[in-house]
PDB file of N, CA and C in Angstrom:
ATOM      1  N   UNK A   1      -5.360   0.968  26.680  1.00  0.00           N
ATOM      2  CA  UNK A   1      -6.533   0.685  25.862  1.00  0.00           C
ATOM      3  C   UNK A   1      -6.548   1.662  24.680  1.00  0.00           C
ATOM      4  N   UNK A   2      -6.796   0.841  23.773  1.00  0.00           N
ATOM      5  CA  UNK A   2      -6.680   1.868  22.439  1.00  0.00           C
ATOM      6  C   UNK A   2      -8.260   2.728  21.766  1.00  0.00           C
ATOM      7  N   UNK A   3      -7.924   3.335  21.109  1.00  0.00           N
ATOM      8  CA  UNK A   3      -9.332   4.525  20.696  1.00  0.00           C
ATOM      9  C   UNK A   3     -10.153   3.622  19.658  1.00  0.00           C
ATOM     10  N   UNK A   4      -9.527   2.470  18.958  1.00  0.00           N
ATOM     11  CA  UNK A   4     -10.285   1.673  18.139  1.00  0.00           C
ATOM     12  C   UNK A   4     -10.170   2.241  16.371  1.00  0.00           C
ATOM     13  N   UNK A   5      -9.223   2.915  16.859  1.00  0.00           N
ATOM     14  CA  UNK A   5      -8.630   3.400  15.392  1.00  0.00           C
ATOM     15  C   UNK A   5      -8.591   2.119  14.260  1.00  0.00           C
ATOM     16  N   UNK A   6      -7.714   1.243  14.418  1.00  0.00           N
ATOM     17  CA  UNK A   6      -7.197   0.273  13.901  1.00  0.00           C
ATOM     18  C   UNK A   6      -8.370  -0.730  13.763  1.00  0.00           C
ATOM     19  N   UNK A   7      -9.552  -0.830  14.484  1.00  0.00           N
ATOM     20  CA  UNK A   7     -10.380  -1.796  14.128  1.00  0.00           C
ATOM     21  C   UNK A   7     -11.291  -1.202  13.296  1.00  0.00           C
ATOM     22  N   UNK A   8     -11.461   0.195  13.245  1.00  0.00           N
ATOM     23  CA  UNK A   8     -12.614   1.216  12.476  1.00  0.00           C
ATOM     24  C   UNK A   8     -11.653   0.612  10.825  1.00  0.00           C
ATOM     25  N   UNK A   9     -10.137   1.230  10.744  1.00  0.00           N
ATOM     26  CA  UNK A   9      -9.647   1.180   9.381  1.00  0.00           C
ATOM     27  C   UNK A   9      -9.622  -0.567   8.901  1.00  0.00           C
ATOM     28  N   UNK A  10      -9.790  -1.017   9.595  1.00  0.00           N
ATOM     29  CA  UNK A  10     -10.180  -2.571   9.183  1.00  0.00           C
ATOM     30  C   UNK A  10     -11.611  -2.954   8.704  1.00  0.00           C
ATOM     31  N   UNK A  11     -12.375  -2.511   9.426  1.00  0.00           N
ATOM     32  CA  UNK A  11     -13.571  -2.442   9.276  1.00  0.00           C
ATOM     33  C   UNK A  11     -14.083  -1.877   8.034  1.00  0.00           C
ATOM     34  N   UNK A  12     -13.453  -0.641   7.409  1.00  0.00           N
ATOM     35  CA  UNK A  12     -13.395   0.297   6.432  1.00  0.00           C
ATOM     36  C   UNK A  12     -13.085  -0.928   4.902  1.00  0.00           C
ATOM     37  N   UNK A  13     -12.052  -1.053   5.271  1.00  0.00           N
ATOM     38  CA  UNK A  13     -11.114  -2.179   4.228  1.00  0.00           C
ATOM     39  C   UNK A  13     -12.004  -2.835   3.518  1.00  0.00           C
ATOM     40  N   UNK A  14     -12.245  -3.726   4.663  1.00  0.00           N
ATOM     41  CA  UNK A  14     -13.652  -4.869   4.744  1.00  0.00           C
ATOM     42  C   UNK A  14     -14.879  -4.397   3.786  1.00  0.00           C
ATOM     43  N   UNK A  15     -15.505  -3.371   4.056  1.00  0.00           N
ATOM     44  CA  UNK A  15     -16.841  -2.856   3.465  1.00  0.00           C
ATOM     45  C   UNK A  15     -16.008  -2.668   1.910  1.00  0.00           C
ATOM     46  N   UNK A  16     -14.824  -1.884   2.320  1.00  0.00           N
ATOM     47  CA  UNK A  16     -14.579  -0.919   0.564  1.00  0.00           C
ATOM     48  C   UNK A  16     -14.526  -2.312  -0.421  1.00  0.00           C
ATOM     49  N   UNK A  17     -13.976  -3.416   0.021  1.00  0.00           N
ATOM     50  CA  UNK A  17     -13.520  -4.803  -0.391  1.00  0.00           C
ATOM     51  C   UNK A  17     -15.102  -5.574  -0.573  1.00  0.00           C
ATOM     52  N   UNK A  18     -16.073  -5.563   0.189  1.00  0.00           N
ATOM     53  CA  UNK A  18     -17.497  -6.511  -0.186  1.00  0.00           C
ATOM     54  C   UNK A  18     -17.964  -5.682  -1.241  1.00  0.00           C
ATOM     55  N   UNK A  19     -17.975  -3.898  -1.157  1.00  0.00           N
ATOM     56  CA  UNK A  19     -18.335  -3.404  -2.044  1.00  0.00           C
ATOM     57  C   UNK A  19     -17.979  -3.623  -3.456  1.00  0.00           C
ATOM     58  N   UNK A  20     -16.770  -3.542  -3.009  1.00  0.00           N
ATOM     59  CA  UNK A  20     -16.613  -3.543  -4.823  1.00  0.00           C
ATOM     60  C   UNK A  20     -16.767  -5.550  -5.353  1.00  0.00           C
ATOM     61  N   UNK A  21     -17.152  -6.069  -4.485  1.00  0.00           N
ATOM     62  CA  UNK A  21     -17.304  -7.480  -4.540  1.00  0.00           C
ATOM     63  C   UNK A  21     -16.061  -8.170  -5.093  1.00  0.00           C
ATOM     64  N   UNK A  22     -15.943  -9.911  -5.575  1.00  0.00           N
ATOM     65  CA  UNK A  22     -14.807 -10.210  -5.511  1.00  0.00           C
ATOM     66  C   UNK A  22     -14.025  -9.918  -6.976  1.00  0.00           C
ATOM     67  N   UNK A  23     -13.129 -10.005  -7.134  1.00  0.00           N
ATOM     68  CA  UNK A  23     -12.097  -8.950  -8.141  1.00  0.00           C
ATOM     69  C   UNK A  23     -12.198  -9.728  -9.405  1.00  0.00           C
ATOM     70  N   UNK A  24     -12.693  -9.734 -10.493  1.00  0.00           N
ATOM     71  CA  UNK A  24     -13.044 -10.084 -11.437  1.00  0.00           C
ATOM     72  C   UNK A  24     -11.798  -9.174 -12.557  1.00  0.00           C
ATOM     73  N   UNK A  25     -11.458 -10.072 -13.638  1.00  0.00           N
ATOM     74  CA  UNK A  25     -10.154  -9.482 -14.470  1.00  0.00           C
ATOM     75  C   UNK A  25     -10.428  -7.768 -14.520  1.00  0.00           C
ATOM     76  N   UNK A  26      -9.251  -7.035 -14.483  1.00  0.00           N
ATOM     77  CA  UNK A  26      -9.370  -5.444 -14.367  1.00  0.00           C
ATOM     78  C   UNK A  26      -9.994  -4.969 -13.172  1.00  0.00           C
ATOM     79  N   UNK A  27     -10.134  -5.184 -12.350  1.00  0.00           N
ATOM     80  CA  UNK A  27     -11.183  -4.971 -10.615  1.00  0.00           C
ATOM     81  C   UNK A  27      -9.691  -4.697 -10.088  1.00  0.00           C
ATOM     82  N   UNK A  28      -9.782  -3.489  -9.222  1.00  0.00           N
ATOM     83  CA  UNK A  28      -9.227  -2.877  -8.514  1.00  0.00           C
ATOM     84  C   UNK A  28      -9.049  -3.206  -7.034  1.00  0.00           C
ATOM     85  N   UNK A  29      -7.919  -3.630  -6.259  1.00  0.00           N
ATOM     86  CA  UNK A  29      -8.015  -4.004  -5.162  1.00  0.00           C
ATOM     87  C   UNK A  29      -7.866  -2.816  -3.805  1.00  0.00           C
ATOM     88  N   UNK A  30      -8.091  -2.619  -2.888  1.00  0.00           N
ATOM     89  CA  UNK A  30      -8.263  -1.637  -1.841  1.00  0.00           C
ATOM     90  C   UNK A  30      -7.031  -1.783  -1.325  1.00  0.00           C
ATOM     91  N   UNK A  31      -5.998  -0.682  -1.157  1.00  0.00           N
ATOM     92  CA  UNK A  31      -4.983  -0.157  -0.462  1.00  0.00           C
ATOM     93  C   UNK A  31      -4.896   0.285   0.890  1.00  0.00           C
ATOM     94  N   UNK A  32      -4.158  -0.154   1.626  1.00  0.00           N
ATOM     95  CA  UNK A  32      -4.351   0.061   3.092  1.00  0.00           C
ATOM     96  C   UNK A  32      -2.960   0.410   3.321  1.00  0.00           C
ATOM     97  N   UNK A  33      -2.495   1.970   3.578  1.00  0.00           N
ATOM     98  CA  UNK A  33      -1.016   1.837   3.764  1.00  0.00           C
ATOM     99  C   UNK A  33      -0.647   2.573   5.294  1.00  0.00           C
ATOM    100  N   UNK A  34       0.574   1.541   5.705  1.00  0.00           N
ATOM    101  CA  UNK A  34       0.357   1.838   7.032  1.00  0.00           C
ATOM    102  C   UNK A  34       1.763   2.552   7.545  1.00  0.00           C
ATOM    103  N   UNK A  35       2.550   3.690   8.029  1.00  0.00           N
ATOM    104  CA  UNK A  35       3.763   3.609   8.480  1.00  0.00           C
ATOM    105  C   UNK A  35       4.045   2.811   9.746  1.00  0.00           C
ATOM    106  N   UNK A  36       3.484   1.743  10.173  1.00  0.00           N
ATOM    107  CA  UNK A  36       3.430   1.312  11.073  1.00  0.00           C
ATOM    108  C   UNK A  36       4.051  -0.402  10.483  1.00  0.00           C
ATOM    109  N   UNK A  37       4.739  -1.247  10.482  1.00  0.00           N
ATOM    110  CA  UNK A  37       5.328  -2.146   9.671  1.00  0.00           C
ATOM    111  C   UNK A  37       4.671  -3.110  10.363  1.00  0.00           C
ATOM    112  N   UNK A  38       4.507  -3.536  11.756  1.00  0.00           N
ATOM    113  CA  UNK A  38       3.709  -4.872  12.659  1.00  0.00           C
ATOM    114  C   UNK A  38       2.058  -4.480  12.416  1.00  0.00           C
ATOM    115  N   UNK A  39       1.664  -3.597  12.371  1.00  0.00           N
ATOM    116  CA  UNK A  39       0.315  -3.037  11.781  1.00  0.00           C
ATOM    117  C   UNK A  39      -0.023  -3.571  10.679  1.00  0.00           C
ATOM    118  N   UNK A  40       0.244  -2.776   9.314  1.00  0.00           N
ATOM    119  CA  UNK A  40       0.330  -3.538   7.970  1.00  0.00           C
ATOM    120  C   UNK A  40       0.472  -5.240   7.901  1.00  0.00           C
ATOM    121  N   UNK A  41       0.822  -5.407   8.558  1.00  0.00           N
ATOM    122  CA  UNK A  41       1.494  -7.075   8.407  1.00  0.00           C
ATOM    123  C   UNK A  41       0.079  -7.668   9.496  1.00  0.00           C
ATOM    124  N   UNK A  42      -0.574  -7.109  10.348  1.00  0.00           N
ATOM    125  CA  UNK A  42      -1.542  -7.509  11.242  1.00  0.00           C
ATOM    126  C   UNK A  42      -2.575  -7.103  10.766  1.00  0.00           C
ATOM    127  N   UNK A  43      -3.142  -6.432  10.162  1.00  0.00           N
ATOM    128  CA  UNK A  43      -3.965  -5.973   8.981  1.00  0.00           C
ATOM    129  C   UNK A  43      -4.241  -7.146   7.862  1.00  0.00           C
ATOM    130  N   UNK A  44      -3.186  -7.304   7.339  1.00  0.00           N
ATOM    131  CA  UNK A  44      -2.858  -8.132   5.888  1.00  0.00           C
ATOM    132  C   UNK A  44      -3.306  -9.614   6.490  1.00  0.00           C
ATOM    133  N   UNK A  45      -2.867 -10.209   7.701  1.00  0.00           N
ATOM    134  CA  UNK A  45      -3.059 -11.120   7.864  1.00  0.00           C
ATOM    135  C   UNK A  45      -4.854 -11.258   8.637  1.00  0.00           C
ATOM    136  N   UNK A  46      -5.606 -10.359   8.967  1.00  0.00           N
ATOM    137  CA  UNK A  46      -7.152  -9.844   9.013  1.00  0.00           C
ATOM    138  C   UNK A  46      -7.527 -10.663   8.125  1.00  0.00           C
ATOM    139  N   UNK A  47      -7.402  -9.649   6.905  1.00  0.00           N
ATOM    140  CA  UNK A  47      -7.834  -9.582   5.835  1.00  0.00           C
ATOM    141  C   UNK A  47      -7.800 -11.017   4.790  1.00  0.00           C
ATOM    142  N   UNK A  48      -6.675 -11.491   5.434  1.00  0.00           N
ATOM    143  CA  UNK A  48      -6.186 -12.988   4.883  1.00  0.00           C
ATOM    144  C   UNK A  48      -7.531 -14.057   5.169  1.00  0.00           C
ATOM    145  N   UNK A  49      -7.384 -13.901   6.843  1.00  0.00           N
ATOM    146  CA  UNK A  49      -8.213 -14.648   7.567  1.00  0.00           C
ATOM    147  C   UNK A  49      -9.751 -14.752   6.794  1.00  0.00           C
ATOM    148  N   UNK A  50     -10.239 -13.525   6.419  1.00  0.00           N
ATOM    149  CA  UNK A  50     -11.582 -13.353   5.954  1.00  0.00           C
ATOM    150  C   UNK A  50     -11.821 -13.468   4.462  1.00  0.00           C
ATOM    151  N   UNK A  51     -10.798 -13.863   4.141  1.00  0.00           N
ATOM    152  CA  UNK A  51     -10.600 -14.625   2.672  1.00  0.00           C
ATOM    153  C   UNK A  51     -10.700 -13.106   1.612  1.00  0.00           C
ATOM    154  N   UNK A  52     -10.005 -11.977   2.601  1.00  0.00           N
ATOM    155  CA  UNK A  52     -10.032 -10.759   1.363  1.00  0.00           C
ATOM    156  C   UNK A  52      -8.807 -10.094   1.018  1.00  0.00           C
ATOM    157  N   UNK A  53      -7.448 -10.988   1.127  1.00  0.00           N
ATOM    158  CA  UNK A  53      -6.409 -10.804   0.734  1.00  0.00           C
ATOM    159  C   UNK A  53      -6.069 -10.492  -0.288  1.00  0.00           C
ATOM    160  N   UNK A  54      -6.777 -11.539  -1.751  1.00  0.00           N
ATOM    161  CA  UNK A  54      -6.874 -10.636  -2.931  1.00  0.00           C
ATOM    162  C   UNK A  54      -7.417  -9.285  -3.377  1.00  0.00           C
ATOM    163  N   UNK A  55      -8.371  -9.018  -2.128  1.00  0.00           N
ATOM    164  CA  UNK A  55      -9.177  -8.132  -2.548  1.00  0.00           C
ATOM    165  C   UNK A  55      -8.784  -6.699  -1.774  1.00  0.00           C
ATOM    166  N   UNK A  56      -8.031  -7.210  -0.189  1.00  0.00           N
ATOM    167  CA  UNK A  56      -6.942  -5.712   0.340  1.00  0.00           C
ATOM    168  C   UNK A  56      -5.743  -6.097   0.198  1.00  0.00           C
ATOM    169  N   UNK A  57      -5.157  -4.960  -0.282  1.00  0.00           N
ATOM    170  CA  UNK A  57      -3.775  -5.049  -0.145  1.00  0.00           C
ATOM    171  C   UNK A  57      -3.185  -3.895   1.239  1.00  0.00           C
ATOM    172  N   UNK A  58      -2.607  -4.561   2.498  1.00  0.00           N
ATOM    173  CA  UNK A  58      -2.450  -3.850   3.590  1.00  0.00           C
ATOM    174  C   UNK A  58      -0.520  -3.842   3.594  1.00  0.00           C
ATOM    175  N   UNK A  59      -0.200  -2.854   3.340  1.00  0.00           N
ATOM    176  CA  UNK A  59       1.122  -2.845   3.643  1.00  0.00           C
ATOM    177  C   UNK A  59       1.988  -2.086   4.032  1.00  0.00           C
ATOM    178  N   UNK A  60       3.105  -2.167   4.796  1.00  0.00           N
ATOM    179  CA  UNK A  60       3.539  -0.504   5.012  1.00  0.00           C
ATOM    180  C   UNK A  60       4.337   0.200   3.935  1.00  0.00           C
ATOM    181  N   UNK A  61       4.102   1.625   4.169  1.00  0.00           N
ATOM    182  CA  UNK A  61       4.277   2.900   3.215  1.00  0.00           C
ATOM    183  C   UNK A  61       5.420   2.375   2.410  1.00  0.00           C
ATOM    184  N   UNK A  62       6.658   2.340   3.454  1.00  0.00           N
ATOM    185  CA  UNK A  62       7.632   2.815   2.432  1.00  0.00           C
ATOM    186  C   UNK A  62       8.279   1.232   1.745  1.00  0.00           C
ATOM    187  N   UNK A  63       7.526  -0.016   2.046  1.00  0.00           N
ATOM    188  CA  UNK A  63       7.599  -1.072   1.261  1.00  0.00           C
ATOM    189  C   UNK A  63       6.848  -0.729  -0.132  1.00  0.00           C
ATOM    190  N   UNK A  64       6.065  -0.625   0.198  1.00  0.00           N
ATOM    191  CA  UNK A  64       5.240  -0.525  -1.179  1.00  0.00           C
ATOM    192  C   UNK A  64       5.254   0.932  -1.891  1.00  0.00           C
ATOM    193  N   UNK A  65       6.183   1.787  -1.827  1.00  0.00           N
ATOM    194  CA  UNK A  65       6.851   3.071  -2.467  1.00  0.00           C
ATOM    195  C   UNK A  65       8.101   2.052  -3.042  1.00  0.00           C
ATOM    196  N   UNK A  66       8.699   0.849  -2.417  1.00  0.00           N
ATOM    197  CA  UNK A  66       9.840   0.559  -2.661  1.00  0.00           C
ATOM    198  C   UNK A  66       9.669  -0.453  -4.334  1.00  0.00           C
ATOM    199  N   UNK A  67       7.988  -0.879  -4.021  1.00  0.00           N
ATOM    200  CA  UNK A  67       7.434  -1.889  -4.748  1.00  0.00           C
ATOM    201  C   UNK A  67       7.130  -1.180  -6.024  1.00  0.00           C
ATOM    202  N   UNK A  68       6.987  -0.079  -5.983  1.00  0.00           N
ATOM    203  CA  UNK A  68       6.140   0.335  -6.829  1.00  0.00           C
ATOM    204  C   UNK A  68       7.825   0.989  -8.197  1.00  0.00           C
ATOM    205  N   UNK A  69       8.263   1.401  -7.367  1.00  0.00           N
ATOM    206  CA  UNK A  69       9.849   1.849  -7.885  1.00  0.00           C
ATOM    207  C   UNK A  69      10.286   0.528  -8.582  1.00  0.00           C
ATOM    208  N   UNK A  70      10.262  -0.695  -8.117  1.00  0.00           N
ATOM    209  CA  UNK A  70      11.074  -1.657  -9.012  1.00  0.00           C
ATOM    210  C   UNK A  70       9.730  -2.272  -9.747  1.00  0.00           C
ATOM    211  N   UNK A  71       8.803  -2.305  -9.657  1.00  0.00           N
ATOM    212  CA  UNK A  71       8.006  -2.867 -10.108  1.00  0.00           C
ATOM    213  C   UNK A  71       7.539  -2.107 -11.616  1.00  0.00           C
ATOM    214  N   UNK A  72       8.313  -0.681 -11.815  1.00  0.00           N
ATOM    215  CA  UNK A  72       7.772   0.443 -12.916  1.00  0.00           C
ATOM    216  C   UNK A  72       9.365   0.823 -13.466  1.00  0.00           C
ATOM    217  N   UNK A  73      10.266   0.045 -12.989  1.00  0.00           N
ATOM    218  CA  UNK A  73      11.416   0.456 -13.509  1.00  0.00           C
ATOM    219  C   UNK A  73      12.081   1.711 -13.242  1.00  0.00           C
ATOM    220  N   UNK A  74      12.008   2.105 -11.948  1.00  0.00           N
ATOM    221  CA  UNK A  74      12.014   3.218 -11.660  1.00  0.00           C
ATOM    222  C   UNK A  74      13.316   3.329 -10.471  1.00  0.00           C
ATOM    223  N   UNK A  75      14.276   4.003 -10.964  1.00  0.00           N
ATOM    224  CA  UNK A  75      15.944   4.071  -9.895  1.00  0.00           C
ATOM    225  C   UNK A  75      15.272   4.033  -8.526  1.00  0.00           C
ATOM    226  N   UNK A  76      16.314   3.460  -7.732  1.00  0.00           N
ATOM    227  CA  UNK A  76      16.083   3.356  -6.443  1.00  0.00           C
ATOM    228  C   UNK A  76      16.768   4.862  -5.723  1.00  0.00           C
ATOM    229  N   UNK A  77      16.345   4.961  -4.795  1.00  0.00           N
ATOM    230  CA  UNK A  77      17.461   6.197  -3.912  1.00  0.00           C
ATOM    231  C   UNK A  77      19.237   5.503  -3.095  1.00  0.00           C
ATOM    232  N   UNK A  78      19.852   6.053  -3.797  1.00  0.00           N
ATOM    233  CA  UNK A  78      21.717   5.566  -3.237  1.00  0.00           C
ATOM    234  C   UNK A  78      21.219   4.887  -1.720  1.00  0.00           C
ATOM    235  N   UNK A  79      21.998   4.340  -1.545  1.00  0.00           N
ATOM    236  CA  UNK A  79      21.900   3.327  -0.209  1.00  0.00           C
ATOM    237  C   UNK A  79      22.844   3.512   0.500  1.00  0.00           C
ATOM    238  N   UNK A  80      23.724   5.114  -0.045  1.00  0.00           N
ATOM    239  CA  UNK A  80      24.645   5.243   1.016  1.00  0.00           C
ATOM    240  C   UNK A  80      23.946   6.645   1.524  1.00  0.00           C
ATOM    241  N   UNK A  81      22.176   6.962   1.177  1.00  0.00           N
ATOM    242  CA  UNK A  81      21.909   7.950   1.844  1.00  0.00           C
ATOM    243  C   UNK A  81      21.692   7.852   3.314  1.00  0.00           C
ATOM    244  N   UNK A  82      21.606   8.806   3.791  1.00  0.00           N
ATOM    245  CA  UNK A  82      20.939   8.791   5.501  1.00  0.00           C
ATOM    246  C   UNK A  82      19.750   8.427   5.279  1.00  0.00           C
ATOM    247  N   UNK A  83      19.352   7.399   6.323  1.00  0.00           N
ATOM    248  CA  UNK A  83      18.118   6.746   6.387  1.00  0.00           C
ATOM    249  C   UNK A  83      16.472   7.597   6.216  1.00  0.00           C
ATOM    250  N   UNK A  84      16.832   9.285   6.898  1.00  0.00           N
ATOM    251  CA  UNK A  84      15.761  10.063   6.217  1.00  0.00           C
ATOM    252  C   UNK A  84      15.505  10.406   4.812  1.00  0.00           C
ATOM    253  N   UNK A  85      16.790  10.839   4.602  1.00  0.00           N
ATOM    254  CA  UNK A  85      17.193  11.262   3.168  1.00  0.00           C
ATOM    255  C   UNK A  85      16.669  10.262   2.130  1.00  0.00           C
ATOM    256  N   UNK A  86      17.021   9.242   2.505  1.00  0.00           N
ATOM    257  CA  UNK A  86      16.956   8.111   1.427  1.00  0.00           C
ATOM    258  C   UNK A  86      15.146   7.580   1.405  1.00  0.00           C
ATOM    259  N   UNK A  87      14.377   7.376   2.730  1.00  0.00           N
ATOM    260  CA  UNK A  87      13.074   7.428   2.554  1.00  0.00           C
ATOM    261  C   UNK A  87      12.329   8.677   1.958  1.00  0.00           C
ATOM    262  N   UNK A  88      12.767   9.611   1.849  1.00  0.00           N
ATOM    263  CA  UNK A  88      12.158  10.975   1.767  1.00  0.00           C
ATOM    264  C   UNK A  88      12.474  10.720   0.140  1.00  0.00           C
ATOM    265  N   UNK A  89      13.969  10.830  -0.466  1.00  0.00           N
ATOM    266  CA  UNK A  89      14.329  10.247  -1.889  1.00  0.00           C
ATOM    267  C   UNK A  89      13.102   9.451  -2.312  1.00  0.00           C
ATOM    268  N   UNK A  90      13.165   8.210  -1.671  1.00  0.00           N
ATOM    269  CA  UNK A  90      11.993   7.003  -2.380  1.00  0.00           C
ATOM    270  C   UNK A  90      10.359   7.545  -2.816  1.00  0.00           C
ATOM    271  N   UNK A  91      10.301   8.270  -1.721  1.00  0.00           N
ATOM    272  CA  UNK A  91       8.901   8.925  -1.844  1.00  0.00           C
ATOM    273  C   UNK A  91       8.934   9.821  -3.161  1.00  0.00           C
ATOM    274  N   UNK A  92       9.591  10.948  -3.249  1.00  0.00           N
ATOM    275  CA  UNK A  92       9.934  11.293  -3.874  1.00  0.00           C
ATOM    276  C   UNK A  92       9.955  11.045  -5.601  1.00  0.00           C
ATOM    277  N   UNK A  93      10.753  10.087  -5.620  1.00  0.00           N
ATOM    278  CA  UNK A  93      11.015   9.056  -6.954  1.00  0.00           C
ATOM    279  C   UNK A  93       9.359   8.593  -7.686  1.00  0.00           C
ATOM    280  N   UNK A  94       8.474   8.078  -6.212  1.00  0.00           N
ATOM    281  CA  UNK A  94       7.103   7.920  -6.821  1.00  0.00           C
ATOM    282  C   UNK A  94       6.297   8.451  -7.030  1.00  0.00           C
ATOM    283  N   UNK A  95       6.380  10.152  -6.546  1.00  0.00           N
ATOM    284  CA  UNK A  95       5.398  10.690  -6.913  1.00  0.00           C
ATOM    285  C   UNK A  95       5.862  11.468  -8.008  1.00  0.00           C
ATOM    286  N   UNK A  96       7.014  11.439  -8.462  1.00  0.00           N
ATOM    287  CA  UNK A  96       7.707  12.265 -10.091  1.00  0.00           C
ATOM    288  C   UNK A  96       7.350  10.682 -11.053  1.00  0.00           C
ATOM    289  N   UNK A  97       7.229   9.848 -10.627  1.00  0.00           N
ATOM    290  CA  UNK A  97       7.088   8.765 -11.704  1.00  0.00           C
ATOM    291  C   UNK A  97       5.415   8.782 -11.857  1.00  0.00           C
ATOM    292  N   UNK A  98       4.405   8.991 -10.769  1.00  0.00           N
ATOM    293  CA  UNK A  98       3.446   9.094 -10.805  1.00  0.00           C
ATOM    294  C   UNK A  98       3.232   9.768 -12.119  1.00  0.00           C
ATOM    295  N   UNK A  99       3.648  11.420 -11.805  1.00  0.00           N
ATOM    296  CA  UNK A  99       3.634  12.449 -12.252  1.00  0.00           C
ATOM    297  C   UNK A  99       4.089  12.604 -14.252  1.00  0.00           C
ATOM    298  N   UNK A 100       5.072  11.629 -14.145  1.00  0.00           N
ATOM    299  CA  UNK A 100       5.766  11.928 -15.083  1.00  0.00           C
ATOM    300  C   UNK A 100       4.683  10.359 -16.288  1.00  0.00           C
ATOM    301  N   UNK A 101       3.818   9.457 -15.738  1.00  0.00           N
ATOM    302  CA  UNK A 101       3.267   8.903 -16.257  1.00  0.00           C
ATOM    303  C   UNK A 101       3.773   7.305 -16.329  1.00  0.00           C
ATOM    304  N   UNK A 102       4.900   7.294 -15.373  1.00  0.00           N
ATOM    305  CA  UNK A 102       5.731   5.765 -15.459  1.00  0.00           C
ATOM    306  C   UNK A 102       5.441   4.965 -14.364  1.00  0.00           C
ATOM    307  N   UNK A 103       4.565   5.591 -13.875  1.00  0.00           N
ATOM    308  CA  UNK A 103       3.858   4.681 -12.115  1.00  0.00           C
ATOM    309  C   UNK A 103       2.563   4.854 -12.445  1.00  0.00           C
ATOM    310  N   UNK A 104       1.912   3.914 -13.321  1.00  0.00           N
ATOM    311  CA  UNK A 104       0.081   4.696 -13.258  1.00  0.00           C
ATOM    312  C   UNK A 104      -0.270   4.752 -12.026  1.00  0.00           C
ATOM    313  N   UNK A 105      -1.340   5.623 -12.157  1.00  0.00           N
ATOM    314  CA  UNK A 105      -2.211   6.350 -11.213  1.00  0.00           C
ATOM    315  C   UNK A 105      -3.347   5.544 -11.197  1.00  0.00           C
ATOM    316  N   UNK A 106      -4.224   5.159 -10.277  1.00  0.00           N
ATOM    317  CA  UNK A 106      -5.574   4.386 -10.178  1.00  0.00           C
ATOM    318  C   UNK A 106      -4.941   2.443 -10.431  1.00  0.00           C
ATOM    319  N   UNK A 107      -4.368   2.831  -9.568  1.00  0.00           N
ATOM    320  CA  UNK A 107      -3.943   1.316  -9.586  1.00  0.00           C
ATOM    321  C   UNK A 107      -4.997   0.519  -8.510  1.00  0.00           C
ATOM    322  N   UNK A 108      -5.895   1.640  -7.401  1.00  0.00           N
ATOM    323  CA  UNK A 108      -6.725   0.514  -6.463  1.00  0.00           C
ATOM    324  C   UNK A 108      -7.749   1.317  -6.908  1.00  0.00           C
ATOM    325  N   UNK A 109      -8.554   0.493  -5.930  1.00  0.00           N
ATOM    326  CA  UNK A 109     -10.130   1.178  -5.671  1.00  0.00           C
ATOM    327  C   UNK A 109     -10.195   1.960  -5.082  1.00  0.00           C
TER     328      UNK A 109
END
């Protein structure tokens, strides 16, 4: 039996998402990031259900570090790194692109 973690951060989603009501041009959508990959994807599909898919975006971490890298033009990490190396790289990559002004910042709510 679980502590109810996962239904509290759903629950959370939900409110941050009615709050800011539905996403009107320039409206910011709510980020939900999960290292958990069947989570994110069980989340996303919540959120689907309750018609607030446009309005959360639930996904796991290092997809959407991966998204954010091709999506800003931003090198990927070699693919002949070790699987830590190379997630730790990706992370990496987005918060110097953050930093450096080529990944804006305040992309959600």
């Amino acid at each position: 039996v679980g502590s109810g973690k996962t239904m509290i951060l759903g629950y959370r989603a939900e409110h941050l998402a009615k709050l800011h009501g539905a996403l009107p041009d320039g409206a910011k959508p709510v980020l939900v990031l999960c290292y958990n990959e069947p989570l994110a994807v069980k989340l996303a599909s919540a959120m689907e259900a309750k018609g607030l898919g446009e309005q959360v975006h639930c996904l796991h971490f290092h997809k959407w570090a991966r998204a954010q890298l091709v999506a800003f033009g931003q090198g990927l990490p070699a693919p002949s790194l070790p699987r830590e190396a190379f997630f730790a790289d990706m992370v990496d990559r987005v918060v110097r692109g953050v930093d450096m002004g080529r990944i804006p910042s305040g992309q959600y709510a």
